[in-house]
Protein backbone atom coordinates (compact mmCIF):
# COMPACT_ATOMS: atom_id res chain seq x y z
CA UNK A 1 80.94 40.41 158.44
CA UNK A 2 80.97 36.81 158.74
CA UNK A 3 83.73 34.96 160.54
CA UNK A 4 85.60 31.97 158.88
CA UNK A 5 86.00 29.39 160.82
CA UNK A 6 89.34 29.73 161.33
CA UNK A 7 88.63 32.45 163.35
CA UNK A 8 85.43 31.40 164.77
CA UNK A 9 87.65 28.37 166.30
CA UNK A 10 90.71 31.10 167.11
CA UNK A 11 88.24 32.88 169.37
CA UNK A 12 86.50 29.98 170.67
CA UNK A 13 90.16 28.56 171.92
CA UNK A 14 90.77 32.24 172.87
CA UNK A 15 87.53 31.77 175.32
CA UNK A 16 88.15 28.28 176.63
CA UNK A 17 91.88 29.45 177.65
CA UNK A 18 90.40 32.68 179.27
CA UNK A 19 87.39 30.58 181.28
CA UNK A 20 90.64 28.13 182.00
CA UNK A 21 92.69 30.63 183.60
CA UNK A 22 89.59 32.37 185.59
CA UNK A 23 88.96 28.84 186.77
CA UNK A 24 92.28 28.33 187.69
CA UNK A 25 92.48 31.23 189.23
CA UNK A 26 89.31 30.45 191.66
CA UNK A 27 90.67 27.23 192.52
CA UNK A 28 94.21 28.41 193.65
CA UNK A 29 92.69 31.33 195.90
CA UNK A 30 90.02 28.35 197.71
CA UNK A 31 93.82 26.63 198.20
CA UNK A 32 95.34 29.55 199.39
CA UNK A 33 93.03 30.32 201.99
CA UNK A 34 92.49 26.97 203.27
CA UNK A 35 96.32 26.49 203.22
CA UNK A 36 96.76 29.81 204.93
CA UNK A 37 94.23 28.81 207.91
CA UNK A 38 96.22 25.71 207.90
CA UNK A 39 99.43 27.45 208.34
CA UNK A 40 98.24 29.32 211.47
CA UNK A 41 96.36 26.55 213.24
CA UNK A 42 99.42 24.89 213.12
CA UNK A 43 101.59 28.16 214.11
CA UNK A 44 103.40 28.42 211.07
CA UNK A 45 104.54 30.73 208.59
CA UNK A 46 102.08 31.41 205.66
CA UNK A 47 105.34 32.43 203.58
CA UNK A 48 104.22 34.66 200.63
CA UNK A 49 101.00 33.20 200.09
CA UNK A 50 99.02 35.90 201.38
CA UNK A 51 100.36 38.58 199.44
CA UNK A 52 100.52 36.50 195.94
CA UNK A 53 97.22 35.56 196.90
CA UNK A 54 96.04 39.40 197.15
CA UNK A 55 97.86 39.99 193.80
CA UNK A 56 95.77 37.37 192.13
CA UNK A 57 92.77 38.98 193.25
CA UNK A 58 93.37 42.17 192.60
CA UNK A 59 94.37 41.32 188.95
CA UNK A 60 91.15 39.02 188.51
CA UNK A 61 89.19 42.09 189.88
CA UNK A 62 90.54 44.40 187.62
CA UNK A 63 90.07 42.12 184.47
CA UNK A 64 93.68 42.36 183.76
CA UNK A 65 95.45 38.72 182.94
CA UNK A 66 96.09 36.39 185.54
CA UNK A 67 98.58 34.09 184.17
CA UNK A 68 101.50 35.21 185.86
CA UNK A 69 100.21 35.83 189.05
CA UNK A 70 98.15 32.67 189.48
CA UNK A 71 101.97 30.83 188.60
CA UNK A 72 103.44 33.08 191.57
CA UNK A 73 100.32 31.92 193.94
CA UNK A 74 100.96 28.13 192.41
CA UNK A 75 104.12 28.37 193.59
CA UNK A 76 103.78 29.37 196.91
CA UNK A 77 101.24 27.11 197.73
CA UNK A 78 103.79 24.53 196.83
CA UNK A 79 106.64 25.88 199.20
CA UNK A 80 103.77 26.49 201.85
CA UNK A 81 102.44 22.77 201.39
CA UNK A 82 105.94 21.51 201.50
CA UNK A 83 106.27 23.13 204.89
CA UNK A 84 103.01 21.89 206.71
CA UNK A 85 103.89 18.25 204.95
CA UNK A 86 107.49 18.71 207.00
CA UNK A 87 105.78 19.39 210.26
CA UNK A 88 103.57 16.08 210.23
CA UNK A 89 106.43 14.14 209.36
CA UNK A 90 108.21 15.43 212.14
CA UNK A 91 105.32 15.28 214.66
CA UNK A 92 105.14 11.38 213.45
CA UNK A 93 109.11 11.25 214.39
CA UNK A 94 108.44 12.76 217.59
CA UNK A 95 106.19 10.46 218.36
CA UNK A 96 108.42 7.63 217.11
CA UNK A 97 111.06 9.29 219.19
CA UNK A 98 108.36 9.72 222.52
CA UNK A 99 107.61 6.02 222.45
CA UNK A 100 112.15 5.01 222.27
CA UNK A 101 112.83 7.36 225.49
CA UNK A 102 109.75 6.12 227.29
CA UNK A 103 110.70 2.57 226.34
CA UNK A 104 114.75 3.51 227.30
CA UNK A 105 113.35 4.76 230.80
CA UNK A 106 110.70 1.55 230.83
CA UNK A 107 113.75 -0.67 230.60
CA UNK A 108 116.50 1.71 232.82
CA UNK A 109 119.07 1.90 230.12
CA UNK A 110 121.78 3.69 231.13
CA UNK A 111 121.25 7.50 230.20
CA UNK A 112 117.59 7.19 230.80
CA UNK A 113 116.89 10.85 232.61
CA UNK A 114 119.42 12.29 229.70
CA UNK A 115 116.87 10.72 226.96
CA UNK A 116 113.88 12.15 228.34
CA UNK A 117 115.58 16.24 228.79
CA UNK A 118 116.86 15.37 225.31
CA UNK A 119 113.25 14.45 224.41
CA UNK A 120 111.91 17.45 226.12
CA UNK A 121 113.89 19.84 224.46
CA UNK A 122 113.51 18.52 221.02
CA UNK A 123 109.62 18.80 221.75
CA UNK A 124 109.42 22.38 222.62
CA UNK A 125 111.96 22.50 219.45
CA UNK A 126 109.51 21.14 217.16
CA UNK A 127 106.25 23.17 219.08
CA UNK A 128 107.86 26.47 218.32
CA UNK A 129 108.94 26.10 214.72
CA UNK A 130 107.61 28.40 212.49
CA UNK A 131 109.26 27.93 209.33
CA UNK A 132 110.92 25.53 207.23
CA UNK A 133 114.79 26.38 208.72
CA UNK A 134 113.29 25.94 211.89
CA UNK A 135 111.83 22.98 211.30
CA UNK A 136 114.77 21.71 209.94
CA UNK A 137 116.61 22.14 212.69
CA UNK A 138 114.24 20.34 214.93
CA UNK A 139 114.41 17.58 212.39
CA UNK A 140 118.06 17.51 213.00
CA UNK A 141 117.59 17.12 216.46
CA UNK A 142 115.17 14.53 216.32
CA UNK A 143 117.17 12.20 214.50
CA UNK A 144 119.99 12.72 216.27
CA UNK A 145 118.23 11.85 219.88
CA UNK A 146 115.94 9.52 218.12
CA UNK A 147 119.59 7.29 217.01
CA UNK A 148 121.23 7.59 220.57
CA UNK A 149 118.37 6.23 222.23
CA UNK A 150 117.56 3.44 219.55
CA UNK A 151 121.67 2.70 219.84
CA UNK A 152 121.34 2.40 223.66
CA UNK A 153 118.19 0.19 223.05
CA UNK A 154 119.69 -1.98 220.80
CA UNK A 155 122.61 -2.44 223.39
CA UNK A 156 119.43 -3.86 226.05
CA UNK A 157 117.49 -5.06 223.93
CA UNK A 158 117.67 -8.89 225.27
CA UNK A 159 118.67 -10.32 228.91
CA UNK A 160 115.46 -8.70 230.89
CA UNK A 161 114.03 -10.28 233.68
CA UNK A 162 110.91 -11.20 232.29
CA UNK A 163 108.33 -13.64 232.29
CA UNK A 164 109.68 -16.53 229.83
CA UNK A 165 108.25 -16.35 226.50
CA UNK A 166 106.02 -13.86 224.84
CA UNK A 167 104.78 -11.45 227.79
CA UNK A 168 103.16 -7.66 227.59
CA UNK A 169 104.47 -5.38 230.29
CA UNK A 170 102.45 -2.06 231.01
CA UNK A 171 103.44 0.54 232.99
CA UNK A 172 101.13 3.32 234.38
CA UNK A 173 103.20 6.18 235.23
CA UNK A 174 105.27 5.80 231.91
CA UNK A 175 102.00 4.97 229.73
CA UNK A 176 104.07 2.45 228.00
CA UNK A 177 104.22 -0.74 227.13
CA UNK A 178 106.57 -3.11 225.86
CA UNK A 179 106.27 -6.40 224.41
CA UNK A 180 108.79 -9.36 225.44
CA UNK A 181 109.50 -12.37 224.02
CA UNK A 182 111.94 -14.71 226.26
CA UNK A 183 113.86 -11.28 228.00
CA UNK A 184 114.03 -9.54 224.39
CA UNK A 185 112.31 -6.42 223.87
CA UNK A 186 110.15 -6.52 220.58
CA UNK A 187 108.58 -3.81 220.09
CA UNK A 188 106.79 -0.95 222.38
CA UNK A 189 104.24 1.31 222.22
CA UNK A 190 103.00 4.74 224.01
CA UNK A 191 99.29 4.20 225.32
CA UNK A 192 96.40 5.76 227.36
CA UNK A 193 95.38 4.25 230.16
CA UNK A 194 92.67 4.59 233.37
CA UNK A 195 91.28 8.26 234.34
CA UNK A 196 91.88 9.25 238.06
CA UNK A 197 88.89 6.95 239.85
CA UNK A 198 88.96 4.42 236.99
CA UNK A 199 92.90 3.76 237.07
CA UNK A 200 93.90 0.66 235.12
CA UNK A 201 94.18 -2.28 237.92
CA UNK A 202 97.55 -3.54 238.54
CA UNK A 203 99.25 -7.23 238.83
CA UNK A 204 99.46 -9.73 236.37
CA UNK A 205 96.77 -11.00 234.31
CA UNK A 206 96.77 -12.88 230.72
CA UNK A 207 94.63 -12.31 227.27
CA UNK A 208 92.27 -14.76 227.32
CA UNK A 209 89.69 -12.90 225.05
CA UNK A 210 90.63 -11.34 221.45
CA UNK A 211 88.46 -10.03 219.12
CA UNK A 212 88.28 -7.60 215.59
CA UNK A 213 86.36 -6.01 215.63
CA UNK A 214 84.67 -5.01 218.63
CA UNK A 215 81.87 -2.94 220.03
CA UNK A 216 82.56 -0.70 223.20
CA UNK A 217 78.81 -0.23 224.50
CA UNK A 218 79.05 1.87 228.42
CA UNK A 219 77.87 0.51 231.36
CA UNK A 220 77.00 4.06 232.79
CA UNK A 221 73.22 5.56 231.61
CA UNK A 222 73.29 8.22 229.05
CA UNK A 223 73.98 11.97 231.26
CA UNK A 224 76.45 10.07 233.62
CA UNK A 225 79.75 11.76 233.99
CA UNK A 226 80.88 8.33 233.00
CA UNK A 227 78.83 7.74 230.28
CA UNK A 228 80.72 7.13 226.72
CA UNK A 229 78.91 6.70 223.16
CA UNK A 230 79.35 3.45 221.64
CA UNK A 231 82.52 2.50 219.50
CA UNK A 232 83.58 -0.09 217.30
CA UNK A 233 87.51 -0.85 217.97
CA UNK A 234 89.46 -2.43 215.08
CA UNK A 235 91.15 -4.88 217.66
CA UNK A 236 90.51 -5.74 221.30
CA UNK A 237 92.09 -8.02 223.74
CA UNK A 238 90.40 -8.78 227.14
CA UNK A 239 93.26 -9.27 229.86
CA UNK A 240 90.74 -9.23 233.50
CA UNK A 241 87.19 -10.25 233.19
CA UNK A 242 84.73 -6.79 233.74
CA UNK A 243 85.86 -5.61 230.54
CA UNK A 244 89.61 -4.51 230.52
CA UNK A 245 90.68 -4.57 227.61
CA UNK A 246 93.65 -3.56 225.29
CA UNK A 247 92.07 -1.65 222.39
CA UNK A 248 92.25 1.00 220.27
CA UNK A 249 90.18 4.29 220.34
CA UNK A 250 89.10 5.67 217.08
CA UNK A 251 88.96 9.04 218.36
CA UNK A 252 92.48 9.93 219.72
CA UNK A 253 94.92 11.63 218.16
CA UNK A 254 98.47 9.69 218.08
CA UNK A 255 100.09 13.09 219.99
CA UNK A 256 97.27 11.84 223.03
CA UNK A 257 99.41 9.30 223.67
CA UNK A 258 102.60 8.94 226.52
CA UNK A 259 103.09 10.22 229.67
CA UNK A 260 100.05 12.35 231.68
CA UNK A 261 97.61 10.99 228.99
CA UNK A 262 95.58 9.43 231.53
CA UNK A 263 94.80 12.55 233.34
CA UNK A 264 93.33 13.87 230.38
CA UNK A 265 89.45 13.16 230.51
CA UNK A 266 88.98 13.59 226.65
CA UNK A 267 90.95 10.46 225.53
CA UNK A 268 91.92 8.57 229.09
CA UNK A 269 90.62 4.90 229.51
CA UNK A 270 87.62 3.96 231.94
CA UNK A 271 90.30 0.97 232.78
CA UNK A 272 91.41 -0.19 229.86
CA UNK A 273 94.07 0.13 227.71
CA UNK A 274 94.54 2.62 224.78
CA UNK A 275 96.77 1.50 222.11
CA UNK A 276 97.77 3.84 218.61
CA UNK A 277 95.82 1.21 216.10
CA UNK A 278 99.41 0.58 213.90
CA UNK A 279 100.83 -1.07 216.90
CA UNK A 280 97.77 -2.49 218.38
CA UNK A 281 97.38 -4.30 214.52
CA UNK A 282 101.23 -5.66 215.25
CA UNK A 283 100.42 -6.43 218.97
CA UNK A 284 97.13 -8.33 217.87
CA UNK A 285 98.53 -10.69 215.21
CA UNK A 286 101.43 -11.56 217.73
CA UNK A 287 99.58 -12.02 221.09
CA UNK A 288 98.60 -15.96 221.31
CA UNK A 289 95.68 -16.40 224.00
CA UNK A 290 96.79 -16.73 227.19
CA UNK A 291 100.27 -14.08 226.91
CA UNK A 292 100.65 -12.74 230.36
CA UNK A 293 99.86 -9.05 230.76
CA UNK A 294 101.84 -7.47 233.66
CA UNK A 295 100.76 -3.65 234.86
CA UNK A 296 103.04 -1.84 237.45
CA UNK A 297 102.54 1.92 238.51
């Protein structure tokens, strides 16, 4: 019997829709997974993924249609996306928050020990979320503490004894460092500095170098304990001759940053000074040549 073609079309559509959904199908489950390992690397829920995910599968197995299920994975993977997208913007706000309290304690505002236990707690908060209400309730706290200490800054935030006009103040135990301009705080950062044995010198120096971008090359031979691959930093700004410089490194992660950093062998300094590249951009374009850089312990 020979089909019209009406109903040579009808099945044809009927094909491309199955092939559609089996496609679909696919795709969602690669999703699911990766979302899933994403979920538990980060030491959060997986929500119902998993088990809509199975449901798919065992439907697609069975040759039985998929439709509804693959709408019950889509969905999931939504609410689970949703939920790893809140915990990176709260990371970023802790990190917003880390660099405020360090700054507050930088500058002895009053409350200064309360801001950092406040920071503390909000940090273990935020590490041992593991689902959205959780993480909304870190959230809460975050913006709560990050307000107080941004109120208290505000209250400080001119009047320091400081070196008149634009000046860069670094301190080593805090791994922070504010910028000045005529005793008013403009902005600060969290950074990385020296590794036990290669500490970050101290006094007062000046950038008399700037450059972006520029090439890191180590002066130790390949196999030295020292020894570090060549890098090209966006921005770099030479404050002591021998190669100190404030730059940023390409490899480490914006959490690296803060207090104990330079302990850490994987992202401390051999000297200089690590700076998160969003602030070392703002820090570049305002620096003139010659802006005193002054590094306490």
């Amino acid at each position: 019997m020979t089909l019209t073609t009406v109903e040579a079309a009808a099945q044809a559509a009927e094909a491309t829709d199955a092939a559609a959904v089996t496609l679909n199908a696919s795709g969602l489950a690669g999703q699911a997974t990766q979302a899933e390992a994403l979920a538990k690397a980060a030491g959060l829920s997986d929500l119902q993924v998993p088990a809509a995910l199975a449901a798919l599968q065992k439907a697609t197995a069975a040759g039985q249609p998929t439709t509804t299920r693959s709408n019950s994975l889509a969905q999931q993977l939504l609410a689970l996306r949703a939920e790893l997208g809140l915990q990176e913007q709260l990371e970023t706000a802790r990190e917003t928050l880390l660099g405020s309290v360090d700054q507050a304690s930088f500058e002895n505002v009053p409350n200064a020990a309360t801001y950092q236990s406040q920071y503390m707690a909000a940090k273990t908060a935020l590490a041992s979320a593991t689902d959205v209400t959780q993480l909304s309730a870190a959230q809460s706290g975050l913006k709560s503490d990050q307000g107080k200490v941004q109120a208290a800054l505000a209250a400080d935030g001119c009047g320091h004894t400081s070196i008149a006009g634009k000046a860069i103040y670094i301190s080593l135990s805090l791994e922070e460092m504010v910028f000045y301009d005529n005793g008013c705080a403009v902005n600060a950062t969290p950074v990385t500095t020296g590794r036990p044995g290669e500490n970050t010198p101290t006094g007062t120096f000046s950038v008399y170098v700037k450059a972006s971008p520029l090439e890191f090359i180590s002066g130790y031979a390949p196999g030295s304990a020292n020894y570090y691959t060549p890098f090209l930093a966006s921005y770099g700004m030479e404050f002591l001759s021998g190669g100190y410089y404030i730059h940023n490194a390409p490899w480490e992660p914006l959490d690296a940053f803060g207090p104990g950093s330079q302990d850490d062998l994987a992202d401390a300094s051999h000297g200089c000074v690590h700076t998160p590249l969003a602030a070392l951009a703002w820090a570049y374009s305002w620096t003139s040549y010659g802006t005193p850089v002054v590094i306490s312990a």
